[in-house]
PDB file of N, CA and C in Angstrom:
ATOM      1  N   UNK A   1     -10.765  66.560  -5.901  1.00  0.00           N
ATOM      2  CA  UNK A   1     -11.224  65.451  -6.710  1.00  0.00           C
ATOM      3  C   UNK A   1     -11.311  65.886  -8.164  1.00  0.00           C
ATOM      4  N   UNK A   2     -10.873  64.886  -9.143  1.00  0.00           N
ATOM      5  CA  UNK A   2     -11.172  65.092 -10.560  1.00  0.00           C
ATOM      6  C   UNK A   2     -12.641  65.012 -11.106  1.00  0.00           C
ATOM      7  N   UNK A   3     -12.852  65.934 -11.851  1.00  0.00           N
ATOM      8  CA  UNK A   3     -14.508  65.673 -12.392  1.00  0.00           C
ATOM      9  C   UNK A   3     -15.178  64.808 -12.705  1.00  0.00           C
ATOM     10  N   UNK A   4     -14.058  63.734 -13.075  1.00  0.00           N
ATOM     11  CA  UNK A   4     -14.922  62.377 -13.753  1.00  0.00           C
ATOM     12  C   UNK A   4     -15.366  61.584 -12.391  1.00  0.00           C
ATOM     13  N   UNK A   5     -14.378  61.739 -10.963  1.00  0.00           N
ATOM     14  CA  UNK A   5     -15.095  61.062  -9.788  1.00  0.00           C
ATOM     15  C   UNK A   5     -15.979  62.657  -8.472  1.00  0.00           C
ATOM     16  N   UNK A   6     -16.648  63.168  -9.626  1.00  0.00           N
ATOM     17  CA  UNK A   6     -17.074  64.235  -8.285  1.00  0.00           C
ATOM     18  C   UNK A   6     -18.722  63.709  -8.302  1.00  0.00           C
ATOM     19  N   UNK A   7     -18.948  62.303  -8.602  1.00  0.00           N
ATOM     20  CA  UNK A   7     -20.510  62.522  -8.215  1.00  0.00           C
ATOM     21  C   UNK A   7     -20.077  61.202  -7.093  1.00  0.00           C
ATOM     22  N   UNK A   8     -18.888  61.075  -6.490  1.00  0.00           N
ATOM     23  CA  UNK A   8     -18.687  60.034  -5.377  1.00  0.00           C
ATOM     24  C   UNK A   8     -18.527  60.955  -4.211  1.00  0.00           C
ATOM     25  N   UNK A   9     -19.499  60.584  -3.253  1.00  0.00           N
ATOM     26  CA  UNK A   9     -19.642  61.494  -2.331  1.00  0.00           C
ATOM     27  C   UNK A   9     -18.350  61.229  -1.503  1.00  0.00           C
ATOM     28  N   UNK A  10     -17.694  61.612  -0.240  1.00  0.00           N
ATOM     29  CA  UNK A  10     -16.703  61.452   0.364  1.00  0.00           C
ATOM     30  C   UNK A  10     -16.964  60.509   1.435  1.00  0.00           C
ATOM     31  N   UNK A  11     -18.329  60.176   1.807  1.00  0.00           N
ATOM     32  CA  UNK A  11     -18.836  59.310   2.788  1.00  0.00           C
ATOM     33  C   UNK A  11     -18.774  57.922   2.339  1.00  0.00           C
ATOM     34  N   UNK A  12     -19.261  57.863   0.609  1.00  0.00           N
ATOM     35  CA  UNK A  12     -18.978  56.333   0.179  1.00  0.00           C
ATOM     36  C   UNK A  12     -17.612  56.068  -0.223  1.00  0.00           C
ATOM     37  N   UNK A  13     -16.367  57.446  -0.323  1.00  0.00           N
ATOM     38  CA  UNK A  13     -15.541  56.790  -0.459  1.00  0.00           C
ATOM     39  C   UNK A  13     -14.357  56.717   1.211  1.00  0.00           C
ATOM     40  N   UNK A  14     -15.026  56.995   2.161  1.00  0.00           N
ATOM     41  CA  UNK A  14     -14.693  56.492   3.279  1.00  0.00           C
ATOM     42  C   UNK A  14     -15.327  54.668   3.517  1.00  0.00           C
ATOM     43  N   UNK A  15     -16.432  54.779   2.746  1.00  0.00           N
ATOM     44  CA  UNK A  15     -16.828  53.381   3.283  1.00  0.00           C
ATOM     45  C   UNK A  15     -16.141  52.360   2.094  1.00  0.00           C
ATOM     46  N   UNK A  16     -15.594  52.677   0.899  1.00  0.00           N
ATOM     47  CA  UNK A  16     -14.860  51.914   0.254  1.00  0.00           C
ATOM     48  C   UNK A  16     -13.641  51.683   0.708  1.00  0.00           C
ATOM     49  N   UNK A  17     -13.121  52.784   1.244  1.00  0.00           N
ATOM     50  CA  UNK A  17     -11.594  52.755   2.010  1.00  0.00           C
ATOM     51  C   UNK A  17     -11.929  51.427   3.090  1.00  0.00           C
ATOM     52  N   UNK A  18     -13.121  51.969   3.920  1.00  0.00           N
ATOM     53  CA  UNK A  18     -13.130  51.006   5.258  1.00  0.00           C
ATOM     54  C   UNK A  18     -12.912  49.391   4.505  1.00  0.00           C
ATOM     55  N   UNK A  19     -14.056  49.196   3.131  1.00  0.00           N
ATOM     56  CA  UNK A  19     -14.029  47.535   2.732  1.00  0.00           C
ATOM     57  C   UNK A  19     -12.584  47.401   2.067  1.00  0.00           C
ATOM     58  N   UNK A  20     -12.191  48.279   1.607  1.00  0.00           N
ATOM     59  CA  UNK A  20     -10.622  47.875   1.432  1.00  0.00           C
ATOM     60  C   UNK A  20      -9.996  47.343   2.050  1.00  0.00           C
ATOM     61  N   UNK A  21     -10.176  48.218   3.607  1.00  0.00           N
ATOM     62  CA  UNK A  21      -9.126  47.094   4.757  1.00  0.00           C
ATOM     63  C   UNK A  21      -9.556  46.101   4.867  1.00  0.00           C
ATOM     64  N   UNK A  22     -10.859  45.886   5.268  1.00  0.00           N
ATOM     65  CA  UNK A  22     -11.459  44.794   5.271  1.00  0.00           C
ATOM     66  C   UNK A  22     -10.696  43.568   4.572  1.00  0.00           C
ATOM     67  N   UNK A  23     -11.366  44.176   2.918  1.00  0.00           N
ATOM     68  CA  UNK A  23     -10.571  42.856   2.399  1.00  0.00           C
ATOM     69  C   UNK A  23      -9.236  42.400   2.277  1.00  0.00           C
ATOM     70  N   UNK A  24      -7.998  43.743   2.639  1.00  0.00           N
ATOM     71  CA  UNK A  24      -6.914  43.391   2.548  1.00  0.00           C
ATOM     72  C   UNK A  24      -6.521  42.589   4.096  1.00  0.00           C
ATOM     73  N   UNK A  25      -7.167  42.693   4.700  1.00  0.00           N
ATOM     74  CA  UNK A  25      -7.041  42.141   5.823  1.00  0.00           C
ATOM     75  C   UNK A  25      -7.649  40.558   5.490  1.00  0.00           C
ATOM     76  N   UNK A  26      -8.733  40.464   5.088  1.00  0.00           N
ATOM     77  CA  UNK A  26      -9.267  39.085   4.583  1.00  0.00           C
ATOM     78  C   UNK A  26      -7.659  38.434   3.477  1.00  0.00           C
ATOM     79  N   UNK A  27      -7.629  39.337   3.127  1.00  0.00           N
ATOM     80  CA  UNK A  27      -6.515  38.719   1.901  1.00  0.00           C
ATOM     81  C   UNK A  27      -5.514  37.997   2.346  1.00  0.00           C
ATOM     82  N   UNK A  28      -4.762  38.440   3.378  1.00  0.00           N
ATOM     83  CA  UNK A  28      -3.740  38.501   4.384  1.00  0.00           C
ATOM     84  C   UNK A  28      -3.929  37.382   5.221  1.00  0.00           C
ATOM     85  N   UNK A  29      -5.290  36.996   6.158  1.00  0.00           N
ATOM     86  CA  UNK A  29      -5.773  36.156   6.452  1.00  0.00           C
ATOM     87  C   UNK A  29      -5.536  34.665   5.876  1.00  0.00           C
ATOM     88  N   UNK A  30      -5.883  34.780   4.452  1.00  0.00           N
ATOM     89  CA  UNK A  30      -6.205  33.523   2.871  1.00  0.00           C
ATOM     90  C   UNK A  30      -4.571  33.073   2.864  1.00  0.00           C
ATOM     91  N   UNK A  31      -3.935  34.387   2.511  1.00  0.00           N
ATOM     92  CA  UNK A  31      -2.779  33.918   2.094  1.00  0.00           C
ATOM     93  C   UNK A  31      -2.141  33.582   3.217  1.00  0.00           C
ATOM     94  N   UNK A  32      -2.280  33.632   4.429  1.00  0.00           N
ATOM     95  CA  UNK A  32      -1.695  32.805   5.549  1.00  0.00           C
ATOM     96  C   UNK A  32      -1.736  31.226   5.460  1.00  0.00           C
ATOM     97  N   UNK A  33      -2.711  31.418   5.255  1.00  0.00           N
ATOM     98  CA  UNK A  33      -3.717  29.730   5.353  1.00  0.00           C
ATOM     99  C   UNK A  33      -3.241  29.554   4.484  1.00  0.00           C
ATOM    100  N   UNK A  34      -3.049  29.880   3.158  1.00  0.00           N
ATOM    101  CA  UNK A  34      -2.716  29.514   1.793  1.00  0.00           C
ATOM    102  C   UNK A  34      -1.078  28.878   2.003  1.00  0.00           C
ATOM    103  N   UNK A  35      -0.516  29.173   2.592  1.00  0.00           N
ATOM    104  CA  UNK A  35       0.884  29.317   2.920  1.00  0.00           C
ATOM    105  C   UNK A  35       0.903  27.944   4.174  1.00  0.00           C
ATOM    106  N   UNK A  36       0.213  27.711   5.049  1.00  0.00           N
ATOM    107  CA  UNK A  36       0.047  26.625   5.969  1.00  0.00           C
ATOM    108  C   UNK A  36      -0.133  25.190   4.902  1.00  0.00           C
ATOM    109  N   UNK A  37      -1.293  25.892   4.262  1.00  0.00           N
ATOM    110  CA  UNK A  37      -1.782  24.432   3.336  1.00  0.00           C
ATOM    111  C   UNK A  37      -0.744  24.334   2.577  1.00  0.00           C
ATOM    112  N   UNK A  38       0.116  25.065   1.958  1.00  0.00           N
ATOM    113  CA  UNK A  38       0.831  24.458   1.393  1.00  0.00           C
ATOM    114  C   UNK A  38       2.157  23.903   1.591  1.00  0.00           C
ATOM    115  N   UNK A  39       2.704  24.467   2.903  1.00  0.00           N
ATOM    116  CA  UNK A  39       3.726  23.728   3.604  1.00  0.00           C
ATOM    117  C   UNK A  39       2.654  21.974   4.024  1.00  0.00           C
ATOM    118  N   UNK A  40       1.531  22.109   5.054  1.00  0.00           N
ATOM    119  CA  UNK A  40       1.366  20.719   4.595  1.00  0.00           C
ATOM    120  C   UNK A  40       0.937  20.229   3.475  1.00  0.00           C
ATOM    121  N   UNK A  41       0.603  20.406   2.116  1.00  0.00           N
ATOM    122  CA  UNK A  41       0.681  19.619   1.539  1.00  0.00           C
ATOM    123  C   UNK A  41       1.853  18.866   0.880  1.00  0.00           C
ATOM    124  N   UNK A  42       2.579  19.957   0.625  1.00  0.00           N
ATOM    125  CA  UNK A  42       4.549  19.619   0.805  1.00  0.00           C
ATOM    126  C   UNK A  42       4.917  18.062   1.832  1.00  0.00           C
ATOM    127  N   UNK A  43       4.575  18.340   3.018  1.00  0.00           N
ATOM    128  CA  UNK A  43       4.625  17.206   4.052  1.00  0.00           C
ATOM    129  C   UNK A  43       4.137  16.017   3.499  1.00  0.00           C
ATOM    130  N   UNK A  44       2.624  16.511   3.349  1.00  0.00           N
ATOM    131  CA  UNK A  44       2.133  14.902   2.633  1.00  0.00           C
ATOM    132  C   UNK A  44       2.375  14.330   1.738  1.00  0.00           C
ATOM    133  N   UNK A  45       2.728  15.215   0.676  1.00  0.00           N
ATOM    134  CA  UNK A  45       3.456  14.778  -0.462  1.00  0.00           C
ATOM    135  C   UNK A  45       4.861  14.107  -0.233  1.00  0.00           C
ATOM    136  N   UNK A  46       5.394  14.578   0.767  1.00  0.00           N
ATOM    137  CA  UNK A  46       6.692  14.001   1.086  1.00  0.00           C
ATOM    138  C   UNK A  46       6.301  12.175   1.966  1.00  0.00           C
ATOM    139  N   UNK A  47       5.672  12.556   2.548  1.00  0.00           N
ATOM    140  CA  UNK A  47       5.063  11.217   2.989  1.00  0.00           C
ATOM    141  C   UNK A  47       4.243  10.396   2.197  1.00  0.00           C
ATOM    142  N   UNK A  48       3.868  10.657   1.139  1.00  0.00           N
ATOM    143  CA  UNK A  48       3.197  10.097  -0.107  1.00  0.00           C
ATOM    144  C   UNK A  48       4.495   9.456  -0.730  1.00  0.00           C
ATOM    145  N   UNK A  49       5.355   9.618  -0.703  1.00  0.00           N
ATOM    146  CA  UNK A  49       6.520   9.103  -1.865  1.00  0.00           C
ATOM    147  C   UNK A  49       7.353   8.384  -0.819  1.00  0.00           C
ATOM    148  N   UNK A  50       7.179   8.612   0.210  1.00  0.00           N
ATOM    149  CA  UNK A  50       7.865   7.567   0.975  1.00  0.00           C
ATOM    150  C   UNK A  50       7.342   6.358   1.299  1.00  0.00           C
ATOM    151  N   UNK A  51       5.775   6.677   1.208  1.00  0.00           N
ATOM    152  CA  UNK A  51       4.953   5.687   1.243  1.00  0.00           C
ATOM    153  C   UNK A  51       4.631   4.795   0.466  1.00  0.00           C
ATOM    154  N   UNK A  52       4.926   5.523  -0.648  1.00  0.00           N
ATOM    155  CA  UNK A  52       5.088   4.999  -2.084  1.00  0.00           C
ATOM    156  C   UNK A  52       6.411   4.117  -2.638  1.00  0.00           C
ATOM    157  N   UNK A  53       7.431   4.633  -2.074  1.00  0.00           N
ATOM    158  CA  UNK A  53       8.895   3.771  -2.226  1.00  0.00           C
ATOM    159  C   UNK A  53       8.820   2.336  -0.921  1.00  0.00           C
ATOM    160  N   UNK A  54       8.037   2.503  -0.212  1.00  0.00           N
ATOM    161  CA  UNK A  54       7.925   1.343   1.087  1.00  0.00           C
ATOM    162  C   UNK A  54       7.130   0.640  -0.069  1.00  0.00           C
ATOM    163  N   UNK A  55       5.910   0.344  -0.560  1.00  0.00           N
ATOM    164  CA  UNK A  55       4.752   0.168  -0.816  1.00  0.00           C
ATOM    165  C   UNK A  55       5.507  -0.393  -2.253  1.00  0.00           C
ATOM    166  N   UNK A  56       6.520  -0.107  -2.612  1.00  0.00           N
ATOM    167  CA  UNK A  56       6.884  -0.728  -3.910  1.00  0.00           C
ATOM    168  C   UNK A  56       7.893  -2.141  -3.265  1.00  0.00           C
ATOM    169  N   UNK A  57       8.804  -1.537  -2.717  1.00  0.00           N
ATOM    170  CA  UNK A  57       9.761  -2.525  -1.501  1.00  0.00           C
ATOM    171  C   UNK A  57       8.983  -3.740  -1.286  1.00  0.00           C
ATOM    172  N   UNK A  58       7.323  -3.251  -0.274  1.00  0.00           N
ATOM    173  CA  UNK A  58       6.841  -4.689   0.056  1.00  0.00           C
ATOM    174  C   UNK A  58       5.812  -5.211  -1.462  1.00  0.00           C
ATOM    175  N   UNK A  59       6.041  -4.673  -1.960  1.00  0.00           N
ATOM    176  CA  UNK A  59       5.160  -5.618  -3.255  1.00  0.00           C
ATOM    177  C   UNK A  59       6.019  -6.453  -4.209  1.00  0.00           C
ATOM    178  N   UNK A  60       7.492  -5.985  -3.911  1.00  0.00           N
ATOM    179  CA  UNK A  60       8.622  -6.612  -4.622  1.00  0.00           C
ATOM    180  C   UNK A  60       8.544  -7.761  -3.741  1.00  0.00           C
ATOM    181  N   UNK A  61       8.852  -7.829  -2.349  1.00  0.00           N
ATOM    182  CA  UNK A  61       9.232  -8.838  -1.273  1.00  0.00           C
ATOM    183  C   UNK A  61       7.854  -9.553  -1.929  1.00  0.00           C
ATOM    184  N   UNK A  62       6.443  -8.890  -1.416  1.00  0.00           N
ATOM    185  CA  UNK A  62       5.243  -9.734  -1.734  1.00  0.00           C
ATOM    186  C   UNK A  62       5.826 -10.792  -3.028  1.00  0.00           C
ATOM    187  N   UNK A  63       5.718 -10.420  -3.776  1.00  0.00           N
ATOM    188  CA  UNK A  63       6.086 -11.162  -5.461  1.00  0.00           C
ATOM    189  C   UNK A  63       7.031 -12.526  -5.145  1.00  0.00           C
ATOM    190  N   UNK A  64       7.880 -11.759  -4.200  1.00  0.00           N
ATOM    191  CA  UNK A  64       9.364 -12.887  -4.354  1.00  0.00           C
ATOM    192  C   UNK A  64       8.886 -13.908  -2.886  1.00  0.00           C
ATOM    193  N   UNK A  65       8.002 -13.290  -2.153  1.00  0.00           N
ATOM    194  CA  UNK A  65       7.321 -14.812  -1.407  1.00  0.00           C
ATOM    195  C   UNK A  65       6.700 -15.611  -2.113  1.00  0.00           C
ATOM    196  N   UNK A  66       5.801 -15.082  -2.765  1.00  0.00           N
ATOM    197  CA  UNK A  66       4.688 -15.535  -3.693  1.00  0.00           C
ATOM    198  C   UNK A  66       5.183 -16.691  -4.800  1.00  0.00           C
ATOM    199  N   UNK A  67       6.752 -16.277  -5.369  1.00  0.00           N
ATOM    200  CA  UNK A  67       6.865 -16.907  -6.309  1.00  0.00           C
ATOM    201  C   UNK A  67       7.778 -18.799  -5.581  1.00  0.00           C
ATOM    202  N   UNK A  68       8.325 -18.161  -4.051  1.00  0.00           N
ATOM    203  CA  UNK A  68       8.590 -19.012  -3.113  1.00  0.00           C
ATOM    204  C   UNK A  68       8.087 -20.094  -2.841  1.00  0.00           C
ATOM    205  N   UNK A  69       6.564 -19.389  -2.655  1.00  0.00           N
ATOM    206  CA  UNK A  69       5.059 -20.253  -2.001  1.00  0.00           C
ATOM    207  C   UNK A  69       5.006 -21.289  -3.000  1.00  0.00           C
ATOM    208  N   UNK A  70       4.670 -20.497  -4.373  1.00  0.00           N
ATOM    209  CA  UNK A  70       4.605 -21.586  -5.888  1.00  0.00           C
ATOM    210  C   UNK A  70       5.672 -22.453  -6.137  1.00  0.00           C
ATOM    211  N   UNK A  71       7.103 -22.627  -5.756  1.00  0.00           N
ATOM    212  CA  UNK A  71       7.928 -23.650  -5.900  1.00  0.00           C
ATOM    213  C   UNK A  71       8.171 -24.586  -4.865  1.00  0.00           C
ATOM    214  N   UNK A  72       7.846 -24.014  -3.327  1.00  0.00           N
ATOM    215  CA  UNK A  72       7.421 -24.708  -1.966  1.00  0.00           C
ATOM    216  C   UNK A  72       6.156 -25.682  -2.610  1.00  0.00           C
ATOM    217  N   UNK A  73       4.903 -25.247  -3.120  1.00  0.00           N
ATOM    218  CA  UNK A  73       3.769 -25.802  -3.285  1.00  0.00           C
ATOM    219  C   UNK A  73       4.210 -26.923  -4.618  1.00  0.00           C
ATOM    220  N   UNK A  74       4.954 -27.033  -4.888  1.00  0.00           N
ATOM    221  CA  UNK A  74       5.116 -27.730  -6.273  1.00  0.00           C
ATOM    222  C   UNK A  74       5.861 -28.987  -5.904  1.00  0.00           C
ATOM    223  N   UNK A  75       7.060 -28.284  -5.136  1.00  0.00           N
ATOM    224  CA  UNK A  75       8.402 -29.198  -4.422  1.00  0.00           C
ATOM    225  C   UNK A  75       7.108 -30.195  -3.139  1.00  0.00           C
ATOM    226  N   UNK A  76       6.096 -29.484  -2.608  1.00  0.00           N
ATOM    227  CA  UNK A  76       5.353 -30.261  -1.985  1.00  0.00           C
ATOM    228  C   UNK A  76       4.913 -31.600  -2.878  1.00  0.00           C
ATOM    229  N   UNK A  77       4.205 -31.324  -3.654  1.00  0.00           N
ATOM    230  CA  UNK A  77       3.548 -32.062  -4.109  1.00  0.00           C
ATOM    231  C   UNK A  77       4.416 -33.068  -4.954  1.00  0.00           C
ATOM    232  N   UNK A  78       5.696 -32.724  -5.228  1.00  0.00           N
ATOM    233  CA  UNK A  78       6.360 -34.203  -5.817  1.00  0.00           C
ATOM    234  C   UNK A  78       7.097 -35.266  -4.678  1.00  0.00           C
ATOM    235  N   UNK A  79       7.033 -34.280  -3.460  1.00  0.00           N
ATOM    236  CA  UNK A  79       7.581 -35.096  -2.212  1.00  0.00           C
ATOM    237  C   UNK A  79       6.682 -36.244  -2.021  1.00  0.00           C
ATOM    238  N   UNK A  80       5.347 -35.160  -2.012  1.00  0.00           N
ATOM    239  CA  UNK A  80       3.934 -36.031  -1.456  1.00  0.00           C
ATOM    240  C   UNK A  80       4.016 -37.262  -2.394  1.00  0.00           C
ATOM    241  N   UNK A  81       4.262 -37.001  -4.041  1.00  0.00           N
ATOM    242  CA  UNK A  81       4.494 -38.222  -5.167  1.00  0.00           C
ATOM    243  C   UNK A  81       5.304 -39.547  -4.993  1.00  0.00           C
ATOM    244  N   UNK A  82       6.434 -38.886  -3.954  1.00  0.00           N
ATOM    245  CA  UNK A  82       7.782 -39.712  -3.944  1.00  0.00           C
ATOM    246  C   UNK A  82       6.847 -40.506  -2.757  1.00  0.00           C
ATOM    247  N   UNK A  83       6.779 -39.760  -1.637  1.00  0.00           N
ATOM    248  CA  UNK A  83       6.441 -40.614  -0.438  1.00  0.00           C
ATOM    249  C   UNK A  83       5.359 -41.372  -0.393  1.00  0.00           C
ATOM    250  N   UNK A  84       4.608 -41.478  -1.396  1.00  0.00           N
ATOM    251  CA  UNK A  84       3.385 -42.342  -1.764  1.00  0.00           C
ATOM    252  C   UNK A  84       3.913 -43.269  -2.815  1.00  0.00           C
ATOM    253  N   UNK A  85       4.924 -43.584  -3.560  1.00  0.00           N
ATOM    254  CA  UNK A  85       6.154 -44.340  -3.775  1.00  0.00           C
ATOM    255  C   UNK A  85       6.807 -45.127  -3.055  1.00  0.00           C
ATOM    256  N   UNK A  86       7.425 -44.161  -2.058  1.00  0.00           N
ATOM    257  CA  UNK A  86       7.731 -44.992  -1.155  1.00  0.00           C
ATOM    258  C   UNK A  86       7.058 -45.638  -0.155  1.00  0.00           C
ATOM    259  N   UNK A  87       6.647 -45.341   0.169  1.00  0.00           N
ATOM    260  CA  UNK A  87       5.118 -46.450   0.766  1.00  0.00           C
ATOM    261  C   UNK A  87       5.037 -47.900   0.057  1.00  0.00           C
ATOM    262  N   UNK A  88       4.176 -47.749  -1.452  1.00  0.00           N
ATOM    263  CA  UNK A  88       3.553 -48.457  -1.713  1.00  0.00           C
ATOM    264  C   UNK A  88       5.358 -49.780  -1.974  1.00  0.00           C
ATOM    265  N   UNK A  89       6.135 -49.296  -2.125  1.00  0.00           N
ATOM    266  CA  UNK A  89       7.105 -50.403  -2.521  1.00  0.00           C
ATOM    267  C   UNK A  89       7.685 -50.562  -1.209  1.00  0.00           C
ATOM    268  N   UNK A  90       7.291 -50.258   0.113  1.00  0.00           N
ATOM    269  CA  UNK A  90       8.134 -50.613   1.104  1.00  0.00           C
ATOM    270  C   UNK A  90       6.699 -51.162   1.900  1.00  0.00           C
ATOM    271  N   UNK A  91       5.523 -51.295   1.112  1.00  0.00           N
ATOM    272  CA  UNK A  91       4.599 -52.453   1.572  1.00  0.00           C
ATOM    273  C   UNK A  91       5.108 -53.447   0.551  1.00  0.00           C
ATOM    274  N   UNK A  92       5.545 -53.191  -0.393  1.00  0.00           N
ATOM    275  CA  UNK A  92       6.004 -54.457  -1.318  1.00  0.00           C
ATOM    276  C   UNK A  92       6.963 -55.384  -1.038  1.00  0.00           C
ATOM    277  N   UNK A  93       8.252 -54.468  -0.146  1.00  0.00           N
ATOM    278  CA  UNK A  93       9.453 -54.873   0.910  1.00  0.00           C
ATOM    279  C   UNK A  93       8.797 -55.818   1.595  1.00  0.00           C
ATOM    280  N   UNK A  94       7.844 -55.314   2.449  1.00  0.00           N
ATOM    281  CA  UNK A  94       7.600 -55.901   3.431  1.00  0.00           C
ATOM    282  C   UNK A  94       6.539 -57.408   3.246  1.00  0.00           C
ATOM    283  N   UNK A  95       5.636 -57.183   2.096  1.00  0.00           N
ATOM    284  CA  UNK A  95       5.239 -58.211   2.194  1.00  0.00           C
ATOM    285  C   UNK A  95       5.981 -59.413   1.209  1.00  0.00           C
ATOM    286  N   UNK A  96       7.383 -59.169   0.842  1.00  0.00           N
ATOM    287  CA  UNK A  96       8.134 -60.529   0.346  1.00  0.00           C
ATOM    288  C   UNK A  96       9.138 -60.609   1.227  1.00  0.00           C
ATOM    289  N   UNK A  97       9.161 -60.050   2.409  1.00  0.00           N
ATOM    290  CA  UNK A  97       9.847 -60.430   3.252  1.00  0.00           C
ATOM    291  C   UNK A  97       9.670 -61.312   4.124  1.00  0.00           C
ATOM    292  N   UNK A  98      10.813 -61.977   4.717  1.00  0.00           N
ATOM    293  CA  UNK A  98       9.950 -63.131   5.790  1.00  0.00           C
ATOM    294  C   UNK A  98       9.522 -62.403   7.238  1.00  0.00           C
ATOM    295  N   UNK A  99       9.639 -61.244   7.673  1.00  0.00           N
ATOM    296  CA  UNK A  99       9.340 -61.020   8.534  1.00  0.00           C
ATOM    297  C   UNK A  99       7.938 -61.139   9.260  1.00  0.00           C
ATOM    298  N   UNK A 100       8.043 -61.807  10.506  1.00  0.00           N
ATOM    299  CA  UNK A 100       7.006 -62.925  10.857  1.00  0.00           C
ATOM    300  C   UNK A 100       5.888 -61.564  11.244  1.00  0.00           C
ATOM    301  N   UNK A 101       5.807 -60.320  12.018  1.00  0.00           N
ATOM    302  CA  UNK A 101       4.706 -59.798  11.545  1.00  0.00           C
ATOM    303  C   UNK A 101       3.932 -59.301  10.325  1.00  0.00           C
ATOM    304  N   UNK A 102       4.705 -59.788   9.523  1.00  0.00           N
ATOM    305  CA  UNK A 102       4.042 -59.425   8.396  1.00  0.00           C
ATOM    306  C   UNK A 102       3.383 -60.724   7.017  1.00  0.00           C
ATOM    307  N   UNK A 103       3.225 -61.760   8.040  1.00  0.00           N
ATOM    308  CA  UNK A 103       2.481 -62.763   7.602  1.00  0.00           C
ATOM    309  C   UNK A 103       1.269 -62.766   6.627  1.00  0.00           C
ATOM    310  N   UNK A 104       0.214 -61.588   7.258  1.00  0.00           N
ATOM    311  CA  UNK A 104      -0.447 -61.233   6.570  1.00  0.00           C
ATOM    312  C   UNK A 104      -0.964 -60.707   5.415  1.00  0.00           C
ATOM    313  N   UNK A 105       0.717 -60.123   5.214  1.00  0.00           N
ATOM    314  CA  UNK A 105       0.461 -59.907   3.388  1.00  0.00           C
ATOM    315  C   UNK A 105       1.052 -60.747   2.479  1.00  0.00           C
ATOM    316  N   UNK A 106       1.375 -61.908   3.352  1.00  0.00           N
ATOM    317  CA  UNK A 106       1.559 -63.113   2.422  1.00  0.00           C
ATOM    318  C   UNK A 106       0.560 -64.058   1.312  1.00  0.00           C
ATOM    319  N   UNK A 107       0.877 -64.442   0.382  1.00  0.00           N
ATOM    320  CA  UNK A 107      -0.415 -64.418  -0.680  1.00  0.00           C
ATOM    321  C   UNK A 107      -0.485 -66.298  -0.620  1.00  0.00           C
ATOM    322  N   UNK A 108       0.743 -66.688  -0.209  1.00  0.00           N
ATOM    323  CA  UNK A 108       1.508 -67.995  -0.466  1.00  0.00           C
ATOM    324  C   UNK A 108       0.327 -68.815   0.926  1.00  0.00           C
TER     325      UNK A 108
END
């Protein structure tokens, strides 16, 4: 031993050797796991962007029903306009017509 380490007895540097393995063994351990987690997070990440390219797909489709619904709902409501039109002038048909059930909306 060199002078600058001769007040380390040989017993504590057997027991530093021993926590050495220790921790290189702990180390070894980490970086296993370290190496798992990061293959799955790789995975999830890969399933994150796929999830993410679906998730754009149905919000496009969403949009282009949506904008469907709003010209369905519009085209409704001028049908509903027309056919309440047609109604009221095919009670108008009907009551200047001579047709004998319809006596009743005769004013004459």
């Amino acid at each position: 031993m060199s002078p600058r380490y001769s007040f380390i007895s040989p017993r504590y540097s057997f027991i530093y050797l021993r926590y050495s393995f220790i921790y290189l063994r702990y180390s070894f351990i980490y970086l296993r796991y370290s190496f798992i987690y990061l293959r799955y997070s790789f995975i999830y990440l890969r399933y994150s962007f796929i999830y993410l390219r679906y998730s754009f797909i149905y919000l496009r489709y969403s949009f282009i029903y949506l904008r469907y619904s709003f010209i369905y709902f519009r085209y409704s409501f001028i049908y509903l306009r027309y056919s309440f039109i047609y109604l009221r002038y095919s009670f108008i048909y009907l009551r200047y017509s001579n047709y004998p059930l319809c006596k009743h909306f005769d004013s004459r």
